[in-house]
Protein backbone atom coordinates (compact mmCIF):
# COMPACT_ATOMS: atom_id res chain seq x y z
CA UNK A 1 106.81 -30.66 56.67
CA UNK A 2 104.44 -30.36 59.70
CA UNK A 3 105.80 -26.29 59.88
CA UNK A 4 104.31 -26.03 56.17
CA UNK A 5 101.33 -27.32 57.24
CA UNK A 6 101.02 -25.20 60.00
CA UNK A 7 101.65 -21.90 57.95
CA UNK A 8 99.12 -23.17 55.43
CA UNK A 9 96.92 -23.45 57.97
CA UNK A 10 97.23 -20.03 59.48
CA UNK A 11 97.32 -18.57 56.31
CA UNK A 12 93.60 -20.22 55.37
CA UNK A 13 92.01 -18.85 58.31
CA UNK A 14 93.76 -15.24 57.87
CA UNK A 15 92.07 -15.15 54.56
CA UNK A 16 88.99 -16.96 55.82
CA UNK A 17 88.56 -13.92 58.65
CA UNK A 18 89.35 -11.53 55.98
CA UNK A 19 86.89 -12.46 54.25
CA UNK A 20 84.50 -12.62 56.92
CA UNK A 21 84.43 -8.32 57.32
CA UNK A 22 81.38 -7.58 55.90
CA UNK A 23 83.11 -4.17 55.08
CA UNK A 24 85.25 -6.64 52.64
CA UNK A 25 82.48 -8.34 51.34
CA UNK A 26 80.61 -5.20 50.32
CA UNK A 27 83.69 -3.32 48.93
CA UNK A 28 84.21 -6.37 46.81
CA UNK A 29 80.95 -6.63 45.60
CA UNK A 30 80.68 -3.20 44.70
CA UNK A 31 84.13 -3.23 42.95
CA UNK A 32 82.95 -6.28 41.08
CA UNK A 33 79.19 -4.74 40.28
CA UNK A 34 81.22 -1.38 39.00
CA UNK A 35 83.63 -3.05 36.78
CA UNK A 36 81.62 -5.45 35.19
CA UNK A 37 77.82 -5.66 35.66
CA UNK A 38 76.40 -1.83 35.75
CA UNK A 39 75.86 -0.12 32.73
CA UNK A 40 78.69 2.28 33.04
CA UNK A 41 81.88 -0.32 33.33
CA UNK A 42 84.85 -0.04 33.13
CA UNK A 43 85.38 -1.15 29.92
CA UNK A 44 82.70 1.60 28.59
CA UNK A 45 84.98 4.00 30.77
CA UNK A 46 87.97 3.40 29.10
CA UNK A 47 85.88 3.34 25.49
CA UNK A 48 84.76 6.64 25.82
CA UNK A 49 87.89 8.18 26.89
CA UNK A 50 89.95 6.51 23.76
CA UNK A 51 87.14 8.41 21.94
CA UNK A 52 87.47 11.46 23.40
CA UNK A 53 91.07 11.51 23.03
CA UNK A 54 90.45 10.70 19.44
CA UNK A 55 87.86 13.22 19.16
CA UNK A 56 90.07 16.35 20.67
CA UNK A 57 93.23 15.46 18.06
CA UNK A 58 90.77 15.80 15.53
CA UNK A 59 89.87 19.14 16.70
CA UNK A 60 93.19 20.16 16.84
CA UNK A 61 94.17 19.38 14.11
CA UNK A 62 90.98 21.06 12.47
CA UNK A 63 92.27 24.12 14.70
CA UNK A 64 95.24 24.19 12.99
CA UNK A 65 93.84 23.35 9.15
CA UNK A 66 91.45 26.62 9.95
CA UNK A 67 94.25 28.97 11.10
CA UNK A 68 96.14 28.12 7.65
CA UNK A 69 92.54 28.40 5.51
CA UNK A 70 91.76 31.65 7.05
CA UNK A 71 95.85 33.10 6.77
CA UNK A 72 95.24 31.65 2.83
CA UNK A 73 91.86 33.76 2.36
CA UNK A 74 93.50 36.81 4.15
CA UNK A 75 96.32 36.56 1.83
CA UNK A 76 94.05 36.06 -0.94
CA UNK A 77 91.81 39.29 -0.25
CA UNK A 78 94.42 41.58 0.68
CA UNK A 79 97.18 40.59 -2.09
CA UNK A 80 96.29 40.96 -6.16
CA UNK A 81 98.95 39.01 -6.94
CA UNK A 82 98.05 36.14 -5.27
CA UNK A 83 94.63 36.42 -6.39
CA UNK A 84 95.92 36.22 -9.86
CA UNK A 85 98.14 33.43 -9.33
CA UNK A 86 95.13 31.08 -7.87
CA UNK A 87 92.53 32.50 -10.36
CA UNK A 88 95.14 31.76 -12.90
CA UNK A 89 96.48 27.77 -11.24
CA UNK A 90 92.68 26.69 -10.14
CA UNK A 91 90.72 28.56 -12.87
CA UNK A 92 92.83 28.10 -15.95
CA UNK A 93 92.06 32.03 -16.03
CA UNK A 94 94.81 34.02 -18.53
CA UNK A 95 95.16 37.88 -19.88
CA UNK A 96 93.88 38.02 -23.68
CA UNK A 97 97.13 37.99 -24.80
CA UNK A 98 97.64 34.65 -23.30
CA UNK A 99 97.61 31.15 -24.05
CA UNK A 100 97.22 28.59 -21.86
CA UNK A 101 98.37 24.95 -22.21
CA UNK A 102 97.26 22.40 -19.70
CA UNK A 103 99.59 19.20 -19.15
CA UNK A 104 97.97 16.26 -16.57
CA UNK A 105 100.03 13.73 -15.14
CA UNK A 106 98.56 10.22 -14.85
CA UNK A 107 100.03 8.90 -11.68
């Protein structure tokens, strides 16, 4: 029992000289004042980068809807057929020999 004390002991004033180092002190402060109090935390830190990541899959993925718009418009310049074919699907557009019968779905 005494040895338990005796450790216990030791071990207070290892921390209490620790602490003493006003190296420690100041690190600690400044750790604290970083991570909490200034206006730039840590918690706005880790805010804006969740945002940013958020941000960049968005542009991404508008990379990659742009790429398919602009292979659609190429295809859609360059190839009659497919002109037609959307004229005819998003324009209800037909020949005059044509008619055309429209049939919506409700669901």
């Amino acid at each position: 029992m005494a040895r338990i004390l005796v450790e216990i002991a030791c071990m207070k004033r290892l921390i209490i000289k620790f602490f003493r180092n006003k190296f420690i002190l100041a690190f600690l402060f400044n750790l604290i004042y970083i991570s909490f109090i200034h206006n730039i935390n840590l918690f706005y830190i880790v805010r804006s980068k969740w945002e940013c990541d958020r941000l960049q899959a968005e542009i991404d993925m508008m990379k990659e809807k742009n790429q398919t718009v602009d292979h659609d418009l190429k295809d859609l310049t360059t190839n009659h057929r497919t002109l037609e074919r959307y004229a005819r699907e998003t324009f209800y557009m037909k020949r005059d020999n044509e008619d055309v019968y429209v049939i919506k779905t409700n669901y």
